[in-house]
Protein backbone atom coordinates (compact mmCIF):
# COMPACT_ATOMS: atom_id res chain seq x y z
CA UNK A 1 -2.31 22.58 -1.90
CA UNK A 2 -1.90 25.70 0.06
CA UNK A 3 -1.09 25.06 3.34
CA UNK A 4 -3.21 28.86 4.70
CA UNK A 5 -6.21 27.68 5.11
CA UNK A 6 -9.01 29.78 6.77
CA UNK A 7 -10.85 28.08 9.24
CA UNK A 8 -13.11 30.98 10.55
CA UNK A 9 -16.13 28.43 9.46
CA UNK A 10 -15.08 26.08 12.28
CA UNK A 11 -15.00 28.61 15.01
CA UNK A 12 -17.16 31.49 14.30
CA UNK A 13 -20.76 31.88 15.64
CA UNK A 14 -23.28 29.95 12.94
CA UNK A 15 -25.39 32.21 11.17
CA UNK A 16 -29.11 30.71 11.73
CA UNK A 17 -30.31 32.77 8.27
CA UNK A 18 -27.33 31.05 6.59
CA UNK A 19 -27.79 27.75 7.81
CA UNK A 20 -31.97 28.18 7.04
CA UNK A 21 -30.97 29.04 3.07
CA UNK A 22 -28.16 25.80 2.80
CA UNK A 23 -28.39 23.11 0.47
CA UNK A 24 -31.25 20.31 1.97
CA UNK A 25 -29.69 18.19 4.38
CA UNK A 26 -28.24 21.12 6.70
CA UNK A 27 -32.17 22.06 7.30
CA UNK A 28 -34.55 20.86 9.59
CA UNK A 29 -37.28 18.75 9.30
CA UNK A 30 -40.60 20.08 9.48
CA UNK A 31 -41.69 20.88 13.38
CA UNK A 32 -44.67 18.17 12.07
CA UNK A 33 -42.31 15.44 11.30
CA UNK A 34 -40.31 16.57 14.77
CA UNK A 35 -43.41 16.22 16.60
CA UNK A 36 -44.96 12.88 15.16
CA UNK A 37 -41.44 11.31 15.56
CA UNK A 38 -41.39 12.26 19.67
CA UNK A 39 -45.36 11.45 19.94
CA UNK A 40 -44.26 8.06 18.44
CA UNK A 41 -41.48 7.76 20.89
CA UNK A 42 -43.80 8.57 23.64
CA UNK A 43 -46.71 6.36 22.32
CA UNK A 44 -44.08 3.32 22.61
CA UNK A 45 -42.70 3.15 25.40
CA UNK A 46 -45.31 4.50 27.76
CA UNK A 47 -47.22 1.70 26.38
CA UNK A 48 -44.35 -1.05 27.08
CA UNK A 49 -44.02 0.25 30.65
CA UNK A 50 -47.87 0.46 31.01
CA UNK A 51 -48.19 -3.18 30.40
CA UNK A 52 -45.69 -4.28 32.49
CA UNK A 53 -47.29 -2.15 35.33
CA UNK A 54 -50.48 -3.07 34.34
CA UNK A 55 -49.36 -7.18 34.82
CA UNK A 56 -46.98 -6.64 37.55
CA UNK A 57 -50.39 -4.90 39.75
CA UNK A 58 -52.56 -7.80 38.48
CA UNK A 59 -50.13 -10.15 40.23
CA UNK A 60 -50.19 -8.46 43.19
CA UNK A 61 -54.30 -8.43 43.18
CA UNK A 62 -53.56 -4.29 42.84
CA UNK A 63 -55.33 -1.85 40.44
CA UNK A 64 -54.32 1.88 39.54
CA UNK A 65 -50.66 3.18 37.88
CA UNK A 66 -48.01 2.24 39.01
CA UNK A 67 -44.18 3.84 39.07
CA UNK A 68 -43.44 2.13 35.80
CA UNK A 69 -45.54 4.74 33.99
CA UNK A 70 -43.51 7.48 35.56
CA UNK A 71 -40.52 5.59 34.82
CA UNK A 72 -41.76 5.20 31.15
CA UNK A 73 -42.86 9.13 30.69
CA UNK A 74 -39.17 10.10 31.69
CA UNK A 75 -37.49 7.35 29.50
CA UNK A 76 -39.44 9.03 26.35
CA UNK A 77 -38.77 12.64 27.07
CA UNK A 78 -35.07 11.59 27.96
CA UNK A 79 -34.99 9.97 24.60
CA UNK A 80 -36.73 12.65 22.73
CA UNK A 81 -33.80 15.22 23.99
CA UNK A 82 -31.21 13.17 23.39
CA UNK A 83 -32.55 12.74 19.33
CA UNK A 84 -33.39 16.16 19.08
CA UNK A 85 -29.40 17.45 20.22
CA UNK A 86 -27.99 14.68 18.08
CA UNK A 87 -29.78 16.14 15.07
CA UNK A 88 -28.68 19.51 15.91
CA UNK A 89 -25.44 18.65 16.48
CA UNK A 90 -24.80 16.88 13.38
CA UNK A 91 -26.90 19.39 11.24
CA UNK A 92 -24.29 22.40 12.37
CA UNK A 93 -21.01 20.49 11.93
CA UNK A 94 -22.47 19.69 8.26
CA UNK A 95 -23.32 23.64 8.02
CA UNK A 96 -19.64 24.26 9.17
CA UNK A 97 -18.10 21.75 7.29
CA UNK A 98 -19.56 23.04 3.53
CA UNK A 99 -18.87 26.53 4.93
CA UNK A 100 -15.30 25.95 5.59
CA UNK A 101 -14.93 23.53 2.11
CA UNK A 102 -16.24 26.86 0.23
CA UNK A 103 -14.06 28.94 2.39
CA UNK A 104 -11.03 26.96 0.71
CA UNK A 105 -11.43 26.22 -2.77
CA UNK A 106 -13.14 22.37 -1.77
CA UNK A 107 -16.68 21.13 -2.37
CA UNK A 108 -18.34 19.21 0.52
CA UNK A 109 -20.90 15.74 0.16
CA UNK A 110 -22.22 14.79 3.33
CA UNK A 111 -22.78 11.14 2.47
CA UNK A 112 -21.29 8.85 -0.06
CA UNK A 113 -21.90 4.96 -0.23
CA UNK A 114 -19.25 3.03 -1.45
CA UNK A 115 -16.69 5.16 -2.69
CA UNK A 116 -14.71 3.58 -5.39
CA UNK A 117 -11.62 3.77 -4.37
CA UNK A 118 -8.69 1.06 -5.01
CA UNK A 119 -6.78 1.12 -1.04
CA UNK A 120 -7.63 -1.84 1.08
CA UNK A 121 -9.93 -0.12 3.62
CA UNK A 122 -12.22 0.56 0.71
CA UNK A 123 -13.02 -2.87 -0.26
CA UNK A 124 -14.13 -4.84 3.30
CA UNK A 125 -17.05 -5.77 4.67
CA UNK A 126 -20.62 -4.22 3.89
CA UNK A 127 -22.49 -1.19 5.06
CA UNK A 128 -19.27 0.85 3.30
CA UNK A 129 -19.90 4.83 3.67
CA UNK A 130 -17.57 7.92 3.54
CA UNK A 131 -19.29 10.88 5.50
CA UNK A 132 -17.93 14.41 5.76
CA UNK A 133 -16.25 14.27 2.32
CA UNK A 134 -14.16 17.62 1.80
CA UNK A 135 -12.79 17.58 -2.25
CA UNK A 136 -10.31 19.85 -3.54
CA UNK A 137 -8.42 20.24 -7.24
CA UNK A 138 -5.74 22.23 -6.77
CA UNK A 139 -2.74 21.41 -7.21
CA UNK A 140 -3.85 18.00 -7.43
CA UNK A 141 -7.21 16.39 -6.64
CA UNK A 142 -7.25 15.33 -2.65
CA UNK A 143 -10.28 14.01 -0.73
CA UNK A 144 -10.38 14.44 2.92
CA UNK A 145 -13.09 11.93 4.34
CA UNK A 146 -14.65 10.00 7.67
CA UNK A 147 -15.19 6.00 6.81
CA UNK A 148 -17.08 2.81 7.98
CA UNK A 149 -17.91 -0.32 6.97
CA UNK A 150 -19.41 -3.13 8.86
CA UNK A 151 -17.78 -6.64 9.32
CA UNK A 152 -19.97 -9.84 10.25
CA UNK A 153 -18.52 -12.45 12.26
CA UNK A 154 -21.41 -15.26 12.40
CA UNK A 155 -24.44 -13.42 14.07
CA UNK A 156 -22.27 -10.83 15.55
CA UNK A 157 -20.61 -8.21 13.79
CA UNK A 158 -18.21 -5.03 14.04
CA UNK A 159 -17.89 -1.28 13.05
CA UNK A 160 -14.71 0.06 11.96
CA UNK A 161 -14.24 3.75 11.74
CA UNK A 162 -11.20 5.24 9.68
CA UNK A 163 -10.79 8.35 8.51
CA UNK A 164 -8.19 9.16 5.06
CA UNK A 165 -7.15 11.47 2.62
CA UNK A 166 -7.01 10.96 -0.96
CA UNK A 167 -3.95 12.22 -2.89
CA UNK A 168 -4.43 11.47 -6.98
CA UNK A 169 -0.50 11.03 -8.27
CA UNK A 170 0.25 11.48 -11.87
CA UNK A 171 1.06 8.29 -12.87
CA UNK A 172 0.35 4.49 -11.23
CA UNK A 173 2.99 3.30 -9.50
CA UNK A 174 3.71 0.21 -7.82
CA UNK A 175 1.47 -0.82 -4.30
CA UNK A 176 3.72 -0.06 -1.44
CA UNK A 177 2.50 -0.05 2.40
CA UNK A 178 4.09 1.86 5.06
CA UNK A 179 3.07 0.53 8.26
CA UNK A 180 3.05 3.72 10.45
CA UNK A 181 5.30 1.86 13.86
CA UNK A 182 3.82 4.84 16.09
CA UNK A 183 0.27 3.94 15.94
CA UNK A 184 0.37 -0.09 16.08
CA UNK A 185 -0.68 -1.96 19.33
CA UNK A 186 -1.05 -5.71 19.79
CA UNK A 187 0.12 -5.84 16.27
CA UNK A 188 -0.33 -4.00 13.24
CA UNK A 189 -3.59 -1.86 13.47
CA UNK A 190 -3.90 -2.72 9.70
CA UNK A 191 -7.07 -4.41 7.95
CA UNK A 192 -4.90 -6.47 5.61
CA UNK A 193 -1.42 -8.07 6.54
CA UNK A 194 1.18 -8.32 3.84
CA UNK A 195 3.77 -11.68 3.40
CA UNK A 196 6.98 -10.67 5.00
CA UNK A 197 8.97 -11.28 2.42
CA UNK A 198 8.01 -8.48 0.80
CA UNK A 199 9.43 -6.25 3.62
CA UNK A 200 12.01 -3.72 2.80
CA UNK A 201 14.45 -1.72 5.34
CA UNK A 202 15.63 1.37 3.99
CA UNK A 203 18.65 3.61 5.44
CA UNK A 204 18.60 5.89 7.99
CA UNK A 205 16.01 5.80 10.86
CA UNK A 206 13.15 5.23 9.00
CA UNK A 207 12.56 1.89 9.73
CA UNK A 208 11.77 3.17 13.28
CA UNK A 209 9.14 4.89 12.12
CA UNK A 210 7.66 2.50 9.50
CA UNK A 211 7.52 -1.23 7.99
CA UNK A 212 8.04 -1.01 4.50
CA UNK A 213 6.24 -3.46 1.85
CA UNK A 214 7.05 -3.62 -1.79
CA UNK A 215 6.32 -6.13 -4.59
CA UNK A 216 8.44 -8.86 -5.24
CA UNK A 217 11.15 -7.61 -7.93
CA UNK A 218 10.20 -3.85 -6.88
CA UNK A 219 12.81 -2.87 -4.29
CA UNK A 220 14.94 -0.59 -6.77
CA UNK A 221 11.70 0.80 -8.13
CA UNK A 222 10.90 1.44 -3.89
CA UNK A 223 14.31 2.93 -3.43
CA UNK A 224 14.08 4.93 -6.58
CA UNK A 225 10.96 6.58 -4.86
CA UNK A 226 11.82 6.56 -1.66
CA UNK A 227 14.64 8.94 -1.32
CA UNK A 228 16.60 10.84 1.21
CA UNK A 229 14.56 13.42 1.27
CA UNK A 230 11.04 11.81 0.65
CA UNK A 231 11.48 9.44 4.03
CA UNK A 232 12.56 12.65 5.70
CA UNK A 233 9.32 14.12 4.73
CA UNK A 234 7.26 10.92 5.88
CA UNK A 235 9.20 10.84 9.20
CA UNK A 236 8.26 14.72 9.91
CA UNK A 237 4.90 14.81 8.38
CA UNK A 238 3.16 11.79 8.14
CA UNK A 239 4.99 9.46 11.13
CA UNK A 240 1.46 8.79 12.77
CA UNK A 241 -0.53 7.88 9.80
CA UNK A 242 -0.01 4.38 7.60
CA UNK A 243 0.53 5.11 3.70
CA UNK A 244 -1.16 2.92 1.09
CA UNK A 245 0.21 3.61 -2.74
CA UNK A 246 -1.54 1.90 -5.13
CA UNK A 247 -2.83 2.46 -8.51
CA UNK A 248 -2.40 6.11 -9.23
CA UNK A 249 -3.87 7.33 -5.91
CA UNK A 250 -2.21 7.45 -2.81
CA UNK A 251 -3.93 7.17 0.91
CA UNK A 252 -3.87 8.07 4.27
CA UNK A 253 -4.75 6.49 6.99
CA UNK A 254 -5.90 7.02 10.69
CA UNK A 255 -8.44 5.45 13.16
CA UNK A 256 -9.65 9.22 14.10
CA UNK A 257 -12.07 11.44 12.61
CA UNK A 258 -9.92 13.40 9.49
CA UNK A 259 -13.12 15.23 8.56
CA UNK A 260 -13.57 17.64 12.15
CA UNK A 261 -14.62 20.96 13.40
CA UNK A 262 -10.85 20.94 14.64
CA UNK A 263 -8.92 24.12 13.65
CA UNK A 264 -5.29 21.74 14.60
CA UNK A 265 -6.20 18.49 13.13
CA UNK A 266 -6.90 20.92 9.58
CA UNK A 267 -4.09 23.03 9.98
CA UNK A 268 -2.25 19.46 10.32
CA UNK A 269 -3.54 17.79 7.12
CA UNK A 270 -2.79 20.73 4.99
CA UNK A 271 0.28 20.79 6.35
CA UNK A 272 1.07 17.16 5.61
CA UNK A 273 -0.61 17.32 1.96
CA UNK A 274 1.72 20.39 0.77
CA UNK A 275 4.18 18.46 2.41
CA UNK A 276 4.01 15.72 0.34
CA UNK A 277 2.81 16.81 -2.51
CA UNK A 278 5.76 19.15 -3.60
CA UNK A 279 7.97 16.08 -3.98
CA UNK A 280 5.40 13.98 -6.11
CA UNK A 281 6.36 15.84 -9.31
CA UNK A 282 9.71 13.15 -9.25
CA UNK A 283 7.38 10.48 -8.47
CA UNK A 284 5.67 11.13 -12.05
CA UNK A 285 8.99 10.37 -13.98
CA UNK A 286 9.01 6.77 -12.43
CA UNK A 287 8.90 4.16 -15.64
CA UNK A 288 8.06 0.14 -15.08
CA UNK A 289 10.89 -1.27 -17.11
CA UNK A 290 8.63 -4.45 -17.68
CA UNK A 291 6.91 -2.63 -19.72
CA UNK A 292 9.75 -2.14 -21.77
CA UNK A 293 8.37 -2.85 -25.36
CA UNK A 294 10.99 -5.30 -26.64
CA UNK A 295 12.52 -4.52 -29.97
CA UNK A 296 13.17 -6.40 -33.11
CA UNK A 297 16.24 -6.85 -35.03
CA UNK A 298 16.51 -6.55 -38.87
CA UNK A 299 15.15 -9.93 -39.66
CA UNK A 300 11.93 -8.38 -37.92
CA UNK A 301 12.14 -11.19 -34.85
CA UNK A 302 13.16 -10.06 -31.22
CA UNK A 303 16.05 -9.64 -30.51
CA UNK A 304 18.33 -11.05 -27.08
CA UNK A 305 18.36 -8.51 -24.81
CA UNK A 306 21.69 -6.51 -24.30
CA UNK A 307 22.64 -7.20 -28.29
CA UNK A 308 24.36 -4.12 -29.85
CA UNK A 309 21.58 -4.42 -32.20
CA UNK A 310 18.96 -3.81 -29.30
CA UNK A 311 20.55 -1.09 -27.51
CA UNK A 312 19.61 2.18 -29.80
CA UNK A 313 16.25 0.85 -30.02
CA UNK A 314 15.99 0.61 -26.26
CA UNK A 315 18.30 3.68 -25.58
CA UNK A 316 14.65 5.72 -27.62
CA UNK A 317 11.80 4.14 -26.50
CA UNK A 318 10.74 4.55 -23.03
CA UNK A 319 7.88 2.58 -21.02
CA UNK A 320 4.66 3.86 -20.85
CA UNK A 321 2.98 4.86 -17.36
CA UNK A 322 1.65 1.70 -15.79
CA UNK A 323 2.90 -1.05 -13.53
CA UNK A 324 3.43 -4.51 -14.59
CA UNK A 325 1.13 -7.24 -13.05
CA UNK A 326 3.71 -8.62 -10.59
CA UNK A 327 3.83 -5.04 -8.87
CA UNK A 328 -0.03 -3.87 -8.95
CA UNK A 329 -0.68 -5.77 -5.77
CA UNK A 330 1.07 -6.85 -2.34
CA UNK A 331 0.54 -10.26 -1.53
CA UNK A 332 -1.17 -11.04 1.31
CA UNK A 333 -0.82 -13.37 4.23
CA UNK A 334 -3.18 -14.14 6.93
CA UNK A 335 -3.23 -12.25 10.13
CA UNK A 336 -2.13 -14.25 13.35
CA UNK A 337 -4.26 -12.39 15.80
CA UNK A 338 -7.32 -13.91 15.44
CA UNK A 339 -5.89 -17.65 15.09
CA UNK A 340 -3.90 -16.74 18.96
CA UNK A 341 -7.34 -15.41 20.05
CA UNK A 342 -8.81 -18.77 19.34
CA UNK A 343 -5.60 -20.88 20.38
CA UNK A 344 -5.91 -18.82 23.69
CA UNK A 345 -9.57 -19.37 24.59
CA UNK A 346 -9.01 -23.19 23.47
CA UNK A 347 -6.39 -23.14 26.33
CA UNK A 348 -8.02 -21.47 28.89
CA UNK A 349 -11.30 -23.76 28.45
CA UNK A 350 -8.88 -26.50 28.73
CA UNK A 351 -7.35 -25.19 31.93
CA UNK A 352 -10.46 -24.46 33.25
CA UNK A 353 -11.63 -27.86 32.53
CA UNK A 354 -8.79 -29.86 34.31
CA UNK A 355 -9.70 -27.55 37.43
């Protein structure tokens, strides 16, 4: 991807005629609909704040309106403004957005339920929606995207707001996790946690930048991917942001907004996707060795590995792309966050109890 971009689209007065000829959802609802939705608004709660004037002056053996209805008249128009600017808002930085996607080779979708994507962000909760989706081809496919899905805890539940980018690769490789150090808090700021075993320190400084997690068995393959100059480019480019590869895609991720009116934060995401992306071409010369189809010797039944008879055969045939089983997925482990949350409101009931 070319890192120029031109992000005139973002900054530049909008063009009202523009914006009136764009694609459906960057125009505005008929000035009928507009005005039935704020009568409606009105209709409510004047009449809410009526009847409670209208019972609270009964009680006090009074007749006539009462502040409440002045209360309620300001409460509508307040909330009439305030639905009216959010619409506009949001209906420009849509009109920017698909201007600036055009303005650089991309296409632009506005809203996309459940996108079917394989990282672990894409497959919690309910309510799942990528907004602001910014697609581009060249050199490789890449997605830039806003996310949220909706977690229920009992009768309660919670939001979570991500925002990624999409890299295809050219072949799947094995799921490896780079827990970015830099943004972490109480803990890893990850939805999933990973078994610690499956933690891998590689040379240099970059373990002060990120945790590492790799299959099983995989470490070689990690290290064969992870080289010099690939951690140097994760370290420089990509320190604040956690990495998910999996499958043949890799992500990501941040807990801002990647899809913004934002000049910088663009300019930064290019810069980190050409970054990248020029050292993926080794990445696509990776082989599983489990996948090693195993050869037979003259009698036509398998031969033991590391026979004289078996090495030709294996010295011509190489693996196809894929990853073995044992390296498609991390394992997982359960957080210990929530279970000190609990221990820790268990204790302080108990203290508070003895007191």
């Amino acid at each position: 991807m070319d890192s120029t971009i031109d992000t005139r689209a973002l900054i530049d007065p909008v063009d009202s005629e523009a914006m009136a000829k764009a694609p459906a959802y960057h125009r505005a609802p008929s000035a009928r609909l507009f005005i039935g939705l704020i009568a409606g608004v009105v209709v409510v709660v004047v009449a809410g704040f009526v009847l409670l004037g209208t019972v609270s002056s009964a009680s006090r053996g009074g007749s006539g309106p009462t502040p409440l209805l002045g209360i309620g008249l300001l409460a509508a128009a307040a909330v009439a403004v305030v639905a009216v600017l959010s619409w506009r808002t949001r209906r420009i930085k849509r009109f920017r957005l698909s201007q600036f996607a055009a303005a650089n080779g991309m296409t632009y979708t506005a809203d996309l339920s459940y996108p079917p994507f394989p990282g672990m962000i894409f497959g919690i909760g309910s309510s799942r929606q990528a907004t602001d989706v910014l697609r581009g081809a060249r050199p490789r496919p890449v997605e830039f995207g806003n996310y949220r899905y909706t977690v229920r805890h009992g009768k309660s539940s919670t939001t979570h707001h991500w925002g990624y980018v999409a890299v295809k690769l050219d072949v799947p490789l094995p799921n490896i996790v780079l827990d970015a150090i830099g943004n972490n808090g109480f803990g890893s700021n990850l939805p999933a946690a990973f078994q610690r075993a499956q933690r891998l320190s590689l040379e240099g400084d970059f373990d002060q930048h990120f945790t590492l997690y790799c299959p099983a068995g995989y470490e070689r393959d990690a290290l064969y991917l992870f080289t010099p100059d690939i951690m140097a480019r994760f370290i420089d480019h990509a320190a604040e942001l956690d990495v998910e590869i999996i499958d043949d895609w890799l992500f990501l991720y941040t807990k801002r907004e990647v899809s913004t009116l934002d000049p910088d934060t663009w300019a930064w995401l290019f810069g980190i996707v050409d970054a990248l992306t020029t050292k993926f071409d080794q990445w696509a010369r990776w082989r599983d060795d489990r996948l090693q189809p195993q050869s037979t010797g003259a009698s036509g039944h398998p031969s033991a590995p590391g026979t004289q008879a078996d090495a030709p055969a294996l010295g011509l045939i190489k693996p196809p792309p894929g990853v073995a089983p044992s390296g498609r997925r991390l394992r997982r482990s359960g957080t210990w966050i929530p279970v000190a949350f609990v221990v820790g409101t268990v204790i302080v009931w108990i203290v508070m109890r003895m007191n």
